[in-house]
C-alpha atoms as a PDB file:
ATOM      1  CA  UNK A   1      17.670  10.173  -6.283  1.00  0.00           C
ATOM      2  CA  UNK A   2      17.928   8.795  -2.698  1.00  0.00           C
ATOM      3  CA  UNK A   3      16.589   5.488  -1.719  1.00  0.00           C
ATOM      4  CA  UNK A   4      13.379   6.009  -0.268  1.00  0.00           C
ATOM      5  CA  UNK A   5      11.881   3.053   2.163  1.00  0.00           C
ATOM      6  CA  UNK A   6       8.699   1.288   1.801  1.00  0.00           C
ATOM      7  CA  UNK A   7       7.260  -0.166   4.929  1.00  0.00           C
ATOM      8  CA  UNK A   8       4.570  -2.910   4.421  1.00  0.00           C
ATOM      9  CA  UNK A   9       2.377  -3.725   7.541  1.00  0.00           C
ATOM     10  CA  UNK A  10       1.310  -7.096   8.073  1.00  0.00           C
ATOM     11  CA  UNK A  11      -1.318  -8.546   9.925  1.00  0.00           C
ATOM     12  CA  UNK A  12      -3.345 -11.791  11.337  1.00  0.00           C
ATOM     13  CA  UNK A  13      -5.950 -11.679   8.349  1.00  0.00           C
ATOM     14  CA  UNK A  14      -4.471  -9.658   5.500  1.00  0.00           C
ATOM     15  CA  UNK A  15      -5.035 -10.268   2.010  1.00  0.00           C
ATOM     16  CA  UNK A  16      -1.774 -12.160   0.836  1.00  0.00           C
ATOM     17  CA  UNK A  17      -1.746  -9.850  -2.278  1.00  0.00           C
ATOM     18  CA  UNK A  18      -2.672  -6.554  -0.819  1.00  0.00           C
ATOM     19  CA  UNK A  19       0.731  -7.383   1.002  1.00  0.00           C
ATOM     20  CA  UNK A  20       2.587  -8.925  -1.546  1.00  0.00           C
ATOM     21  CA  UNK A  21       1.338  -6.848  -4.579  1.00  0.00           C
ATOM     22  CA  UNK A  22       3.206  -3.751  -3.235  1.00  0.00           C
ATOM     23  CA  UNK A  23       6.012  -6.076  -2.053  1.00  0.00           C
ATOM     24  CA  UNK A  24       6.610  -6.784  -5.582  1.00  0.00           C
ATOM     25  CA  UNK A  25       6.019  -3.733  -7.686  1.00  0.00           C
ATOM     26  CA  UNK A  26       8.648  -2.178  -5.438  1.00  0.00           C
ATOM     27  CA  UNK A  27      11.024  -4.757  -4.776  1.00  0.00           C
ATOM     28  CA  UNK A  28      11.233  -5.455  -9.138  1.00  0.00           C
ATOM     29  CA  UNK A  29      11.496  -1.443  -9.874  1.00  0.00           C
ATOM     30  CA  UNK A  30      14.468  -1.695  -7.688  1.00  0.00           C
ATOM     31  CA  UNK A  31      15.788  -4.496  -9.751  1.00  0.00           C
ATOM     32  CA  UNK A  32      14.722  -2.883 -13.048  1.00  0.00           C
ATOM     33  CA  UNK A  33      16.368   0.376 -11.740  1.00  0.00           C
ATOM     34  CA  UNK A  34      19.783  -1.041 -11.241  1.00  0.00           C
ATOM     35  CA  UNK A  35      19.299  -3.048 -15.026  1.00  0.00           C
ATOM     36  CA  UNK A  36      18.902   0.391 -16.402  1.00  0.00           C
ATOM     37  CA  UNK A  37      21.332   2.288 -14.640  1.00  0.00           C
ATOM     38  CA  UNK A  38      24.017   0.125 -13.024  1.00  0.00           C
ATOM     39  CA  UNK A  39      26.031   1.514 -10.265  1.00  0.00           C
ATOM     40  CA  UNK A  40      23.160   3.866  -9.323  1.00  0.00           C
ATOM     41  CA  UNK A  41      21.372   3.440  -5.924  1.00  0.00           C
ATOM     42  CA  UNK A  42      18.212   1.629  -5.943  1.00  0.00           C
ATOM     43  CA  UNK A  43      14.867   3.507  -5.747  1.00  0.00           C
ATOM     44  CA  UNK A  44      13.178   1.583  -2.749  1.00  0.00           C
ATOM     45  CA  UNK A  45      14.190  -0.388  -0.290  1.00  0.00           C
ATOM     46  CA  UNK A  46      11.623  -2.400   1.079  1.00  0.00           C
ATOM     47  CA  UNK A  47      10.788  -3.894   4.209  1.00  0.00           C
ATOM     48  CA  UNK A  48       7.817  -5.417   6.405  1.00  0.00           C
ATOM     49  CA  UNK A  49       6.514  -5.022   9.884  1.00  0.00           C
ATOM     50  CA  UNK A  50       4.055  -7.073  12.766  1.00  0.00           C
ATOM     51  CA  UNK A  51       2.662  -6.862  16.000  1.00  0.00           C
ATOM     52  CA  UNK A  52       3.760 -10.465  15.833  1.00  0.00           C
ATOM     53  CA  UNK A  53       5.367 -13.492  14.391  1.00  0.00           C
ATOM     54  CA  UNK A  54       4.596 -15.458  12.358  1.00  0.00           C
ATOM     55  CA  UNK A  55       1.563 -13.514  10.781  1.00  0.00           C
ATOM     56  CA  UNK A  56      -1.271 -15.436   9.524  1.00  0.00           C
ATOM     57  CA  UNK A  57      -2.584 -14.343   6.324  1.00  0.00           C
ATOM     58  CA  UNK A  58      -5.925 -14.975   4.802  1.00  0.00           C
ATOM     59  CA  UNK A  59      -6.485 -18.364   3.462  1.00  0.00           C
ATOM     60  CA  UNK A  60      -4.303 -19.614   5.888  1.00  0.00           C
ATOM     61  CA  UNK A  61      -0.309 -18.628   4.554  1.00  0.00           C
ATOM     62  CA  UNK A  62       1.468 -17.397   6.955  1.00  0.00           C
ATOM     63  CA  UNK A  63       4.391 -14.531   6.607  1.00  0.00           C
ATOM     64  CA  UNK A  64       7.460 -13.647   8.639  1.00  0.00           C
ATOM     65  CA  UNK A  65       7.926  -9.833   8.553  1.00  0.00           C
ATOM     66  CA  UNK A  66      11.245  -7.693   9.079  1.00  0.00           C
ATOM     67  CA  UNK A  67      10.970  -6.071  11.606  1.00  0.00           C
ATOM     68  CA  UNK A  68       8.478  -5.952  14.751  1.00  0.00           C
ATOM     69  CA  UNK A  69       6.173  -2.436  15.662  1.00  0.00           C
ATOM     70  CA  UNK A  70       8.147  -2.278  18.034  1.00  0.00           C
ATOM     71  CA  UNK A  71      11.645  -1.927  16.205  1.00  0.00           C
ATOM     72  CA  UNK A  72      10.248  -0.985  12.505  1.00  0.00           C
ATOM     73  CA  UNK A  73      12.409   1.950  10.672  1.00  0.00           C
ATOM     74  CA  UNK A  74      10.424   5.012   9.677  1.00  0.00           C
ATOM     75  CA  UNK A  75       8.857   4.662   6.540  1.00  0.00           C
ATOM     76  CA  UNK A  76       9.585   7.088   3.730  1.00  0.00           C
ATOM     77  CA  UNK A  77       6.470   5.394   1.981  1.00  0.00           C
ATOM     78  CA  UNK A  78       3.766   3.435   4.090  1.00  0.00           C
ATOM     79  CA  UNK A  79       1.974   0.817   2.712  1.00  0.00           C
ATOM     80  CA  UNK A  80      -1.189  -0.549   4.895  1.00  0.00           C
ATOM     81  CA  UNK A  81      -2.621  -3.853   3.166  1.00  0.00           C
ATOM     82  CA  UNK A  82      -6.575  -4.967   3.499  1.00  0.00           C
ATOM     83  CA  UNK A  83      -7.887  -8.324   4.496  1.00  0.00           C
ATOM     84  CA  UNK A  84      -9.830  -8.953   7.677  1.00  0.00           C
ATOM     85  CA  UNK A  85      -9.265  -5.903   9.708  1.00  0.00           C
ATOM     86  CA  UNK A  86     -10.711  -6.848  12.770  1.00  0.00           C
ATOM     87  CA  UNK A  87      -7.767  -8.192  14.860  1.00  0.00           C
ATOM     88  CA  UNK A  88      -5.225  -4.681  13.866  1.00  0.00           C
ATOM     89  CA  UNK A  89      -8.321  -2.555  14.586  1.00  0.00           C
ATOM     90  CA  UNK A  90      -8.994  -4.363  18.004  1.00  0.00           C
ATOM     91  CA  UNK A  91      -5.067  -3.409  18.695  1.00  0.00           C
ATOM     92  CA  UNK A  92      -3.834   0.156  19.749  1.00  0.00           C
ATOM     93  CA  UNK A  93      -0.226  -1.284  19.629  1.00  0.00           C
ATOM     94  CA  UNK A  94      -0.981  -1.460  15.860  1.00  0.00           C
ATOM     95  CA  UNK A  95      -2.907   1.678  15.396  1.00  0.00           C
ATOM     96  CA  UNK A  96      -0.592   4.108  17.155  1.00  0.00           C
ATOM     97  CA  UNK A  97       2.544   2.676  14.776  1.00  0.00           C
ATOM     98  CA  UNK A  98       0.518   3.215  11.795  1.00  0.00           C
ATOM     99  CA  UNK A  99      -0.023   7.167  13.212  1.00  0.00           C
ATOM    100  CA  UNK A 100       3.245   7.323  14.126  1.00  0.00           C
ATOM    101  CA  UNK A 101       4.682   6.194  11.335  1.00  0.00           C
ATOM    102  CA  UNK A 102       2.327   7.939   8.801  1.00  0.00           C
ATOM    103  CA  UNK A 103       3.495  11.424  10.722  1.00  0.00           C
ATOM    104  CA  UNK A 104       6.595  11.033   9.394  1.00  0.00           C
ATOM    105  CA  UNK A 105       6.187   8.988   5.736  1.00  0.00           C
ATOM    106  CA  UNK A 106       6.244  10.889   2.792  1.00  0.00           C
ATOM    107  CA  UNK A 107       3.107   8.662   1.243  1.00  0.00           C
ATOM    108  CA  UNK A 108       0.742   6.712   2.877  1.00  0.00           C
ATOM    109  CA  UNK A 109      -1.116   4.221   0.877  1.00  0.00           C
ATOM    110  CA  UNK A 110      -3.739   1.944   1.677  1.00  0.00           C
ATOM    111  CA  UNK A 111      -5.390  -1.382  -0.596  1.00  0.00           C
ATOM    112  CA  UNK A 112      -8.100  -2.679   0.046  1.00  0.00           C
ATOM    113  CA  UNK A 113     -10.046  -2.371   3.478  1.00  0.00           C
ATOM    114  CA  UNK A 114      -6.860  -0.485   4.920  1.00  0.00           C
ATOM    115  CA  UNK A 115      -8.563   2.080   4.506  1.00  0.00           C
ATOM    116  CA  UNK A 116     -10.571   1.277   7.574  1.00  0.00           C
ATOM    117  CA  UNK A 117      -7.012   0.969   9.538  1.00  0.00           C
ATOM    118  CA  UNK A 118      -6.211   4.550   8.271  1.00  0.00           C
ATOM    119  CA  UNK A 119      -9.298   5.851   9.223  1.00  0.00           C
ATOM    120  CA  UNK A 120      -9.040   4.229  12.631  1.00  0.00           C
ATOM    121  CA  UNK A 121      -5.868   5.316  13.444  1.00  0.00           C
ATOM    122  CA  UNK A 122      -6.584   9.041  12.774  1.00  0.00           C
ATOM    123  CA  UNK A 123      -4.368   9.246   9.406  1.00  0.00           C
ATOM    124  CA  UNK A 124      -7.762  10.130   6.962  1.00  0.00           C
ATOM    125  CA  UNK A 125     -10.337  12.075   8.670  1.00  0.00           C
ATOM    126  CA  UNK A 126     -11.739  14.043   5.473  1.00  0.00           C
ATOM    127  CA  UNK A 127     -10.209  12.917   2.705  1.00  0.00           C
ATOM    128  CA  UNK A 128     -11.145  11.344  -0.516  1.00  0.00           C
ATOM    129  CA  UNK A 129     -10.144   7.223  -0.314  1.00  0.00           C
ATOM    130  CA  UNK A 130     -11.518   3.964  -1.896  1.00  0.00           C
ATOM    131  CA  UNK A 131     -11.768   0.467  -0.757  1.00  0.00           C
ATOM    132  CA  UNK A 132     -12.955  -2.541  -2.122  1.00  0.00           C
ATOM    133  CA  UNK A 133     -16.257  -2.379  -3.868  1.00  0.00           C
ATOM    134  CA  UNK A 134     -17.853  -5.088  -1.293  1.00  0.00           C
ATOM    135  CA  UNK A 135     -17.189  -2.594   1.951  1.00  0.00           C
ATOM    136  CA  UNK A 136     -17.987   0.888   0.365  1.00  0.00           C
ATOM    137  CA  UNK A 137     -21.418   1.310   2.251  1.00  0.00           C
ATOM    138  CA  UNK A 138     -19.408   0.398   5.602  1.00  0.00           C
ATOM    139  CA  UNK A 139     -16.659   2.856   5.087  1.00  0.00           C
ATOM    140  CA  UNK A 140     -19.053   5.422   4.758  1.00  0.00           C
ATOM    141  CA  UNK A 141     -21.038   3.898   7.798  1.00  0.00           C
ATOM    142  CA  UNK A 142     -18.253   3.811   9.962  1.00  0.00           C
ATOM    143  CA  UNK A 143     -16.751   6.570   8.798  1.00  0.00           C
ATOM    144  CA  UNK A 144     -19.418   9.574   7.434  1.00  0.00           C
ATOM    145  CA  UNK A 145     -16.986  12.424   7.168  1.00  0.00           C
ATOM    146  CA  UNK A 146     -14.108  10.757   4.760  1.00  0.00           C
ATOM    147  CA  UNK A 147     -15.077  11.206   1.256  1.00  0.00           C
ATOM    148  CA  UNK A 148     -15.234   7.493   0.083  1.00  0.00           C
ATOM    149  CA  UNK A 149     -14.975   7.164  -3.814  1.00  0.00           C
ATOM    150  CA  UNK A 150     -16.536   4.102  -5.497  1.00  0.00           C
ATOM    151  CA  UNK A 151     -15.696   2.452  -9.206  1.00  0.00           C
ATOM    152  CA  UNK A 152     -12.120   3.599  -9.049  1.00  0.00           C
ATOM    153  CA  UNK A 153      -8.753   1.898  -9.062  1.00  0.00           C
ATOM    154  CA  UNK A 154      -7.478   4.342  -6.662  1.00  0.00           C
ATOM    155  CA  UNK A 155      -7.129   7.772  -5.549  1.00  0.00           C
ATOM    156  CA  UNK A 156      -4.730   9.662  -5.315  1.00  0.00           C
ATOM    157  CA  UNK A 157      -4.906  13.063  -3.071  1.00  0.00           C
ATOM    158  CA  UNK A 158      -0.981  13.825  -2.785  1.00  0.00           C
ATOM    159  CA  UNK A 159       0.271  12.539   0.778  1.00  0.00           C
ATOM    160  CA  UNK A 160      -2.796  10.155   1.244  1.00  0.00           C
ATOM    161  CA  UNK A 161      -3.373   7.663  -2.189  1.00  0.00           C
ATOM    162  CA  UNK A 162      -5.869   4.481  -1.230  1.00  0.00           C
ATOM    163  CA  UNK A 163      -6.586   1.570  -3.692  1.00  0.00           C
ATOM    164  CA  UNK A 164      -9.774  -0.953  -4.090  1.00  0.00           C
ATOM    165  CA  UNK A 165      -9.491  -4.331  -3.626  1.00  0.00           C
ATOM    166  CA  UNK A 166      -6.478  -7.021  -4.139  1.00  0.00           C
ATOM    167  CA  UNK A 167      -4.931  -6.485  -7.805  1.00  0.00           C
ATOM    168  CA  UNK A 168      -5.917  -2.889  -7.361  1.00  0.00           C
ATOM    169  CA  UNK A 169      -3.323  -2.297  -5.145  1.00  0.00           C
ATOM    170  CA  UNK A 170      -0.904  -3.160  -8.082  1.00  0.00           C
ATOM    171  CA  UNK A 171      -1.840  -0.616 -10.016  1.00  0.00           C
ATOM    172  CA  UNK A 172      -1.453   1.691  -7.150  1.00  0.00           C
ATOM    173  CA  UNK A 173       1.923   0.699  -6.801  1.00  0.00           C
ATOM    174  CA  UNK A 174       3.177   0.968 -10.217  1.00  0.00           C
ATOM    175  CA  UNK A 175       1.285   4.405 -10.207  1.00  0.00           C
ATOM    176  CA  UNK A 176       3.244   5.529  -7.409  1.00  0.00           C
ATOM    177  CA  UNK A 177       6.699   4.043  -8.972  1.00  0.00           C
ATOM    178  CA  UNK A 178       5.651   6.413 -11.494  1.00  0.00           C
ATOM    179  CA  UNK A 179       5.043   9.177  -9.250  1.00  0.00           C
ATOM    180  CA  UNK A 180       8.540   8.897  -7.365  1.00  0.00           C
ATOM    181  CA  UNK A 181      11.143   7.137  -9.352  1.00  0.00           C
ATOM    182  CA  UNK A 182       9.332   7.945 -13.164  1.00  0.00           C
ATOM    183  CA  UNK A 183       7.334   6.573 -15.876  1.00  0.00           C
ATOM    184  CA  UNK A 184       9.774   4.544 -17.786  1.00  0.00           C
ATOM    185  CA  UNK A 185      10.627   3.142 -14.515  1.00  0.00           C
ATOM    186  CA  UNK A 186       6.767   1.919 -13.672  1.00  0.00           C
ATOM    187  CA  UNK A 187       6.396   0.947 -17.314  1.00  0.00           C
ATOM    188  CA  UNK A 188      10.065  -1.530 -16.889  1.00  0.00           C
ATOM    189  CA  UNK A 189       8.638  -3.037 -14.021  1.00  0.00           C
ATOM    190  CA  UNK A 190       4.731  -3.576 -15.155  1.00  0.00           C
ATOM    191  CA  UNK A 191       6.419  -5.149 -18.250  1.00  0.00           C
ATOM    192  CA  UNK A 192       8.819  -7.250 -16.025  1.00  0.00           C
ATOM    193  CA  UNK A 193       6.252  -9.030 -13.750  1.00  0.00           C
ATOM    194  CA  UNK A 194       4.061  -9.461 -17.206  1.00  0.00           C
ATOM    195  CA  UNK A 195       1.432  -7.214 -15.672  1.00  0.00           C
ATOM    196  CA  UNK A 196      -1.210  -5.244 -17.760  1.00  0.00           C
ATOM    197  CA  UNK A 197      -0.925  -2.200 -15.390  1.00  0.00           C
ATOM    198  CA  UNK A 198      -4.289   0.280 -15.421  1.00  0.00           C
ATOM    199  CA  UNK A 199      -2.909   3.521 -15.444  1.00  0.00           C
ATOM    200  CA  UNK A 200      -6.319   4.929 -15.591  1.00  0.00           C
ATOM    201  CA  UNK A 201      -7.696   5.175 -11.898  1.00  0.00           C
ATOM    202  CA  UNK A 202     -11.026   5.232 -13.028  1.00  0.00           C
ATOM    203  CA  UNK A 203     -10.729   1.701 -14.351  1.00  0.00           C
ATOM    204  CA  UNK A 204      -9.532   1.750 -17.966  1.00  0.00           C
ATOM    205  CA  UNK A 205      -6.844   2.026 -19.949  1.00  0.00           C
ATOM    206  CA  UNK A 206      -5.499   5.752 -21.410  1.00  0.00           C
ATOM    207  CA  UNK A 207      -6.047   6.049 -25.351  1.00  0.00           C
ATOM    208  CA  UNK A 208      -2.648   7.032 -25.846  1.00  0.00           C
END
């Protein structure tokens, strides 16, 4: 299996976890990987990406990213993070990378009010996506033709998967861990960061 890259955008205003909850579902299934199978190349390599530096989160911490827009890799697997939107969907700098760089990613995945970045940028026009429970009614304001999905983790529509809010975009993550790189591998890592991962996307846990 080849490494596949995860590019995490960060902006003035996102969510610390909607960035760093993907940050470290990937980052430990790489580690867990290479504890399973030594030797053998690790599933994701992941890296982050601003308009600028340093990027002030919500709450006030602030985050130094990878790489600028400007000299970001291509991501194999796109990850746009919520939080307050406003200044990346005020920026055409930042809304042409995401398009650019979801015309080429193999996934693009949203938490939280991404979703409004995605649908801004021309990446969702139709499709079915969720946000976080508080800004349902303004996706569907803003945005009348996607098909916006309420009371779920996250869906998942093969190229496009979208989480709700914050610790929802874990579950996303270790969902699409499973998707790429398997189940054991998703079920290593949810056990490694002492996570009780909902596999259900409709909000609870499978029987069996």
């Amino acid at each position: 299996m080849s490494t596949l890259r995860v590019v995490i955008l960060a902006f003035d205003g996102v969510e610390a976890l909607d960035f760093a909850g993907p940050f470290e579902v990937f980052t430990t299934a790489s580690r867990v990987s290479q504890r399973m199978r030594p030797g053998t190349a690790a599933p994701f390599e992941v890296v982050s990406a601003a308009l600028g530096q340093p990027v002030q989160a919500r709450a006030g911490l602030q985050l130094l990213a990878n790489h600028t827009l400007a000299d970001s890799p291509q991501a194999d697997v796109l990850v746009v993070p919520g939080g307050v939107v406003d200044a990346p969907l005020a920026s055409p700098d930042t809304l042409g990378w995401i398009a650019r760089n979801a015309a080429g990613a193999q996934v693009v995945a949203s938490v939280c009010t991404g979703a409004f970045l995605l649908a801004a940028s021309g990446v969702v026009t139709s499709d079915a996506v969720t946000t976080h429970w508080e800004d349902i009614a303004d996706l569907r304001a803003q945005f009348p033709a996607l098909n916006v999905r309420a009371d779920v983790r996250w869906v998942d529509t093969g190229r496009i998967v979208s989480s709700a809010g914050i610790s929802a975009g874990i579950d996303m993550s270790l969902h699409l861990v499973e998707r790429l790189a398997g189940r054991e591998l998703a079920e290593r890592t949810a056990r490694q960061m002492d996570y009780a991962w909902t596999r259900n996307p409709a909000g609870t846990s499978p029987s069996a």
